[in-house]
Protein backbone atom coordinates (compact mmCIF):
# COMPACT_ATOMS: atom_id res chain seq x y z
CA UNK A 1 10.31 -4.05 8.66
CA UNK A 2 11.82 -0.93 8.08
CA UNK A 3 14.06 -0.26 5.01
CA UNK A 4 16.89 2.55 4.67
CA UNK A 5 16.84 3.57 1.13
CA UNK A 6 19.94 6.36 -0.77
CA UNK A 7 20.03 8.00 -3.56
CA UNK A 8 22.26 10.55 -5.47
CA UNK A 9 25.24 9.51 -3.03
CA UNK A 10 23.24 10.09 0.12
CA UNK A 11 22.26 13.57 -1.51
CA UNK A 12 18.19 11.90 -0.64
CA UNK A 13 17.32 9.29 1.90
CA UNK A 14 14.60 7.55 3.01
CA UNK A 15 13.05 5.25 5.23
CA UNK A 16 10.15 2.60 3.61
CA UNK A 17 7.39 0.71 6.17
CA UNK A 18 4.42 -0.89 5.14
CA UNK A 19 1.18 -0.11 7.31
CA UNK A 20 -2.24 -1.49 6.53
CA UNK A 21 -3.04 1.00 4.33
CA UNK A 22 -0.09 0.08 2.18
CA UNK A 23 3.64 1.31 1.43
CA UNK A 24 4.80 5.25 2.67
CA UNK A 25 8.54 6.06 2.61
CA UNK A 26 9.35 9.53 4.82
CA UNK A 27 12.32 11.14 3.64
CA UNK A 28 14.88 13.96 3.55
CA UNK A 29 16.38 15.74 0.22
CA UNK A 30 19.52 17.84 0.89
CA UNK A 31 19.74 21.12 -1.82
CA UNK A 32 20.03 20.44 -5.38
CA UNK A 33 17.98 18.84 -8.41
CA UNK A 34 17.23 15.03 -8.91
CA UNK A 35 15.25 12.84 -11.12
CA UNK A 36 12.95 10.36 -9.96
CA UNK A 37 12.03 7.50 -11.81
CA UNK A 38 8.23 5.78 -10.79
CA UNK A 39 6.86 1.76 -10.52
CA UNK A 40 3.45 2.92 -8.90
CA UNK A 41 1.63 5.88 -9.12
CA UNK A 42 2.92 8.13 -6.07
CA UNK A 43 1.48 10.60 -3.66
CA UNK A 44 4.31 12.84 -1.95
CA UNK A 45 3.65 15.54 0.52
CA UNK A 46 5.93 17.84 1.60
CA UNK A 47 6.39 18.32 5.43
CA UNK A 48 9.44 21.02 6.18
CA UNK A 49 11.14 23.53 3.52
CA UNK A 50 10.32 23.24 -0.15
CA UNK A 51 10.51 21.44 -3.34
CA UNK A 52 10.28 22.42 -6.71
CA UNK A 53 9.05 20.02 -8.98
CA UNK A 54 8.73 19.83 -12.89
CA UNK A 55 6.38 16.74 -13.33
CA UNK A 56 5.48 14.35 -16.05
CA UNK A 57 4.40 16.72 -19.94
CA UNK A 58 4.66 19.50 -18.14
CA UNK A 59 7.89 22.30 -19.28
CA UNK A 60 6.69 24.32 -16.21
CA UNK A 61 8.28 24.18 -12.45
CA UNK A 62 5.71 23.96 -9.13
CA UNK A 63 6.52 24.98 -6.00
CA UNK A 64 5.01 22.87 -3.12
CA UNK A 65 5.66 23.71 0.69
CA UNK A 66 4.91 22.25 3.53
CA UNK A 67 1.56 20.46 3.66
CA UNK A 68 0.89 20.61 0.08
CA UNK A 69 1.12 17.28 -2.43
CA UNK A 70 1.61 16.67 -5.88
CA UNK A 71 0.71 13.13 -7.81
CA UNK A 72 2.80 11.01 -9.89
CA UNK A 73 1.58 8.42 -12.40
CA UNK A 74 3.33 5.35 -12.36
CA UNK A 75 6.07 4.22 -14.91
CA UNK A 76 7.10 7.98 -15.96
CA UNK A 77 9.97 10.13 -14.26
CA UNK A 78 9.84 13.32 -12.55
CA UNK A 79 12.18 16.47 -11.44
CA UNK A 80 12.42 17.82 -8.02
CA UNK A 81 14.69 20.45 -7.12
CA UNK A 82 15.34 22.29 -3.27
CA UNK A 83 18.03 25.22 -1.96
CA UNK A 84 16.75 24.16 1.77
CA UNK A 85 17.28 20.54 3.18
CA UNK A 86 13.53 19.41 3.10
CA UNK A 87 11.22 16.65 4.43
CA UNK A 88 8.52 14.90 2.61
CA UNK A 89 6.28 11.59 3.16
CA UNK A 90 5.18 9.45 -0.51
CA UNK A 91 2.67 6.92 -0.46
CA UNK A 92 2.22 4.45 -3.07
CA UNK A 93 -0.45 2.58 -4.61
């Protein structure tokens, strides 16, 4: 079963599917800055445009395009930011 999930008043959406190799959402984040809360650590790769993201302890921004992927641990919250609509893929475990 496929799930349609939105956030930030349809600012982020996603789509969530389960596959043997456990839960993925795929995604789209239109221009702006959001904070993302975790319940399992996370895995999210960035496939078109760019996100900035200020994760868990850390003051500092990163910039990830596409192909490149950052971790989450679960149970903290994260910052991403964009100024292009972008595309990413997060896998959980």
């Amino acid at each position: 079963m496929i799930n349609v999930n939105e956030y930030f008043e349809g600012a982020v959406k996603s789509l969530a599917y389960t596959t043997p190799q456990g839960r993925s959402t795929i995604g789209v984040i239109e221009p702006g800055e959001y904070e993302f809360g975790t319940s399992s650590h996370e895995t999210m790769t960035v496939i078109e445009g760019s996100l900035e993201a200020q994760l868990p302890g850390q003051d500092k921004w990163q910039t990830f395009t596409g192909g490149q992927t950052f971790e989450i641990e679960a149970n903290t919250s994260f910052k991403v930011k964009t100024e292009v609509q972008s595309s990413y893929l997060c896998t959980y475990r």
